[in-house]
C-alpha atoms as a PDB file:
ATOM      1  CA  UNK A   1      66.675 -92.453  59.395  1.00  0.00           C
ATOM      2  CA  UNK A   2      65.437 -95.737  60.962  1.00  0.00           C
ATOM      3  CA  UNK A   3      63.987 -94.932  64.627  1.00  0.00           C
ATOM      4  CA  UNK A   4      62.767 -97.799  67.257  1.00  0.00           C
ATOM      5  CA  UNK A   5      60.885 -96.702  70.210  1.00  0.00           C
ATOM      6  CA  UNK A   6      59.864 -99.704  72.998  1.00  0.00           C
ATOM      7  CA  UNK A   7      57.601 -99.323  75.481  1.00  0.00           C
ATOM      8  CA  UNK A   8      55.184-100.681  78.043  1.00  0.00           C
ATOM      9  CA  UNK A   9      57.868-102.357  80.412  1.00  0.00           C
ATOM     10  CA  UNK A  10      57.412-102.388  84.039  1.00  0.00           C
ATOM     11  CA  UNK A  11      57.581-104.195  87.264  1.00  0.00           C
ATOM     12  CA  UNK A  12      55.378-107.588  87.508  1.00  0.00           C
ATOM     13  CA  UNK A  13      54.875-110.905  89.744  1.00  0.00           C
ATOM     14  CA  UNK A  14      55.857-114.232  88.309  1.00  0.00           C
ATOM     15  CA  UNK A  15      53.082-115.751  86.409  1.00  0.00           C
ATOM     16  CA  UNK A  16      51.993-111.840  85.457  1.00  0.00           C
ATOM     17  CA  UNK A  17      51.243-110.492  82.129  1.00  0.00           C
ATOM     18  CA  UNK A  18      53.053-107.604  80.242  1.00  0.00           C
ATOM     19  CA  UNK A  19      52.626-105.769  76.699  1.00  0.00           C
ATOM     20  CA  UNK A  20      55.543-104.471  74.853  1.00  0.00           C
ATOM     21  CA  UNK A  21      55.072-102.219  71.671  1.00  0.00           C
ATOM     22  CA  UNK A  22      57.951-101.538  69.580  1.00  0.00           C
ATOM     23  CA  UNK A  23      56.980 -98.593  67.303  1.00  0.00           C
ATOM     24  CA  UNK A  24      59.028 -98.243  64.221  1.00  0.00           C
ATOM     25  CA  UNK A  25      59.936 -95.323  61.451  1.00  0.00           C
ATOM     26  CA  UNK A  26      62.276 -94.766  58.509  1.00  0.00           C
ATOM     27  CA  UNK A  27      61.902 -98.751  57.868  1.00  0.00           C
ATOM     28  CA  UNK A  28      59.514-100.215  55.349  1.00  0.00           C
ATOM     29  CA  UNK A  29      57.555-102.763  56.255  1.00  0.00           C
ATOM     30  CA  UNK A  30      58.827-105.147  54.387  1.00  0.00           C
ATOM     31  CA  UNK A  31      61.075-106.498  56.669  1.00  0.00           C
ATOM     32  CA  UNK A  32      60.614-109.092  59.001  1.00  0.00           C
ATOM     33  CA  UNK A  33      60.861-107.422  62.684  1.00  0.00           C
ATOM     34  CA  UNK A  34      62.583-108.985  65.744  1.00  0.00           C
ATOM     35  CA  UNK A  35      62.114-108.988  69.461  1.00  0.00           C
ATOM     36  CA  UNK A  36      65.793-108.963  71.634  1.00  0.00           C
ATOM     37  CA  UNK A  37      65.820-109.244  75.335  1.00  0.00           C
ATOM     38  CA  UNK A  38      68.985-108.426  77.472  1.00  0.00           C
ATOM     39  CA  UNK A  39      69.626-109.536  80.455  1.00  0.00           C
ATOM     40  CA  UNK A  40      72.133-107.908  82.359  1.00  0.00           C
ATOM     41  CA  UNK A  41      75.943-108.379  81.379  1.00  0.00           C
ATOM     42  CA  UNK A  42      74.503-110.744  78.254  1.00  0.00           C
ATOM     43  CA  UNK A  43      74.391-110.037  75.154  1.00  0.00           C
ATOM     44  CA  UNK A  44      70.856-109.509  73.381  1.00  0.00           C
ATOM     45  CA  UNK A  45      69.417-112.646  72.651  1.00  0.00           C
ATOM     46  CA  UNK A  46      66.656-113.150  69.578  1.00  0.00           C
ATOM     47  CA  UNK A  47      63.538-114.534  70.304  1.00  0.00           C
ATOM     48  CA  UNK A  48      61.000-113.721  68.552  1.00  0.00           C
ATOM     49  CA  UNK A  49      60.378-112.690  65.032  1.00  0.00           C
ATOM     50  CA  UNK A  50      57.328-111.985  62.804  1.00  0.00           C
ATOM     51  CA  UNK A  51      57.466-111.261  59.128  1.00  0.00           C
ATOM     52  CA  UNK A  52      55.060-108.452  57.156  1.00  0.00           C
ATOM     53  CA  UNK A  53      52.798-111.527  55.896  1.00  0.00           C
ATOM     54  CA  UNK A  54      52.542-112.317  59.428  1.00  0.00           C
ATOM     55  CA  UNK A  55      54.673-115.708  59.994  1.00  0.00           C
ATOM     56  CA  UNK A  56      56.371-116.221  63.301  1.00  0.00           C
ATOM     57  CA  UNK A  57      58.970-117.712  64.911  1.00  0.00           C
ATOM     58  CA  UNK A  58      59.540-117.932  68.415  1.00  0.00           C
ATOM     59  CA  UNK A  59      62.333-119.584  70.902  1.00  0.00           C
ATOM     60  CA  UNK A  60      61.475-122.698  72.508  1.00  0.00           C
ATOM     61  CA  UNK A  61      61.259-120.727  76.100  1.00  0.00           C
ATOM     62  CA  UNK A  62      58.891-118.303  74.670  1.00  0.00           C
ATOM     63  CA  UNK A  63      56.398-120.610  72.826  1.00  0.00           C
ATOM     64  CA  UNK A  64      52.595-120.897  74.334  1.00  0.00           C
ATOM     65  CA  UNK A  65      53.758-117.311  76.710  1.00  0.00           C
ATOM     66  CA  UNK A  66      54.431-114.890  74.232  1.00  0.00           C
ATOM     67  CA  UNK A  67      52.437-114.150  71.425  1.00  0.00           C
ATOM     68  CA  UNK A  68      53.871-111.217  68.373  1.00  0.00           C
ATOM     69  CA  UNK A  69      52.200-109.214  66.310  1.00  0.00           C
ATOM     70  CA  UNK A  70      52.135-105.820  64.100  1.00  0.00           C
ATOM     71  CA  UNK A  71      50.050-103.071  63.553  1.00  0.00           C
ATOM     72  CA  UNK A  72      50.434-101.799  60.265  1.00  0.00           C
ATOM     73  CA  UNK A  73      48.203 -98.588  60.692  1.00  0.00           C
ATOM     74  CA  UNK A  74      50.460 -97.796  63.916  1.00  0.00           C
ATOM     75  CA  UNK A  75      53.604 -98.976  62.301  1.00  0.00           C
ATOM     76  CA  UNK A  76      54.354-100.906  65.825  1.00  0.00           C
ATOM     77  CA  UNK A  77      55.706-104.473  66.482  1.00  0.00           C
ATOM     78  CA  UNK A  78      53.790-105.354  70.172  1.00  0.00           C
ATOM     79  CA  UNK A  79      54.511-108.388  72.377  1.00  0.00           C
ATOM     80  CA  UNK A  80      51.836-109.832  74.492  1.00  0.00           C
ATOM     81  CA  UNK A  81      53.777-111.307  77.338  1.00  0.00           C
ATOM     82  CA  UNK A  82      52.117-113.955  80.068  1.00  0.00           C
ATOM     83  CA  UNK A  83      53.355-116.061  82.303  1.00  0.00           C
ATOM     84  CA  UNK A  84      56.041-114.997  83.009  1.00  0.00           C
ATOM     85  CA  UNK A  85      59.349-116.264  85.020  1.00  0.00           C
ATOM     86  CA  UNK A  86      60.949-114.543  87.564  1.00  0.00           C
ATOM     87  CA  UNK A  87      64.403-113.971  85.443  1.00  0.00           C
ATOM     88  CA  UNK A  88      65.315-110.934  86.880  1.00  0.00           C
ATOM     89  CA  UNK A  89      65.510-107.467  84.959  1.00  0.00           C
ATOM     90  CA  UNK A  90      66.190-107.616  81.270  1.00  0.00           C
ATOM     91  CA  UNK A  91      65.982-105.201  78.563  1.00  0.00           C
ATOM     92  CA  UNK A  92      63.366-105.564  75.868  1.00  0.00           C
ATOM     93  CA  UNK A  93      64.412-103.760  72.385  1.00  0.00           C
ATOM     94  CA  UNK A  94      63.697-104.708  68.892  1.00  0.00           C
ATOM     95  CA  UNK A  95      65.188-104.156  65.544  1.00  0.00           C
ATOM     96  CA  UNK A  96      64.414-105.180  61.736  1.00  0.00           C
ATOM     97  CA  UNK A  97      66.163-108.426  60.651  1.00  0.00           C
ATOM     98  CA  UNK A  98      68.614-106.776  58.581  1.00  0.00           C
ATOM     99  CA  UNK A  99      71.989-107.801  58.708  1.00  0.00           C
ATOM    100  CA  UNK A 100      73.814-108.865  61.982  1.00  0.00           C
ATOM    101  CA  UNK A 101      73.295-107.455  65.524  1.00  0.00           C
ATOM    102  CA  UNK A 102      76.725-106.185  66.080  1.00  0.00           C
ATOM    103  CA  UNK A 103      76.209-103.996  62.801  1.00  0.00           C
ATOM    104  CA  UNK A 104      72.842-102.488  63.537  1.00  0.00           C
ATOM    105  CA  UNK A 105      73.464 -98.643  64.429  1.00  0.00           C
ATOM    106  CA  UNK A 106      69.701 -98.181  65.356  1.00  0.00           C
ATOM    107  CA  UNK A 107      69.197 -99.699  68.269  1.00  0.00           C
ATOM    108  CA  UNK A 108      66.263 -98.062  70.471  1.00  0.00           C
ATOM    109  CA  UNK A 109      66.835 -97.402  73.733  1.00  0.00           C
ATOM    110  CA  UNK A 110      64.906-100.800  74.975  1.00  0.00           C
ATOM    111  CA  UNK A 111      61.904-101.218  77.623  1.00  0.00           C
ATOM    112  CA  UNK A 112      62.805-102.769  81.074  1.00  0.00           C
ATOM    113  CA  UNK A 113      60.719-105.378  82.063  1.00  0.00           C
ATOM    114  CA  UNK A 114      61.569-106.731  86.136  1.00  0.00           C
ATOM    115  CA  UNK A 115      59.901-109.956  87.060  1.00  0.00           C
ATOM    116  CA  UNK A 116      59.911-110.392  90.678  1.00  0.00           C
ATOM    117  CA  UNK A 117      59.216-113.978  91.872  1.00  0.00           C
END
């Protein structure tokens, strides 16, 4: 059974720096993993993605903060995040890109991260 596990979220100033790991089981690494932020009464918006060969993708309000990347001996997705904006408290979680959001059963619990300005 697929299991996601985020962590490192916290409380930090605008312009701060934060590292997210997402670690992953039951999934092989084949797939291309995803980073999903929520913010609160939104639905979880995509951002970031990185494939097993390593290509990325990342939203235009992301690009030059946050930088993706996997550990394949830890089986973990992390996300370096700096400079950030003071956006409030949203919900960090990550899933495989398999199929749509609204079918994924696996969600992990998420990581807060609050960004106070």
């Amino acid at each position: 059974q697929v299991q996601l596990v985020e962590s490192g979220g916290g409380l930090v100033q605008a312009g701060g720096s934060l590292r997210l790991s997402c670690a992953a089981s039951g999934i092989f690494s084949i797939y291309v993993m995803g980073w999903y932020r929520q913010a609160p009464g939104k639905q979880r918006e995509l951002f970031q993605t990185i494939s097993s060969a390593g290509s990325t993708n990342y939203a235009d309000h992301v690009k030059g903060r946050f930088t993706i990347s996997t550990d394949n001996a830890k089986n973990t997705v992390d996300l370096q995040m700096t400079s950030l904006k003071p956006e409030g408290q949203d919900v960090y979680s990550c899933r495989p890109q398999m199929g749509h959001d609204e079918d994924w059963e696996f969600w992990g619990k998420g990581t807060q991260v609050t960004v106070s300005s």
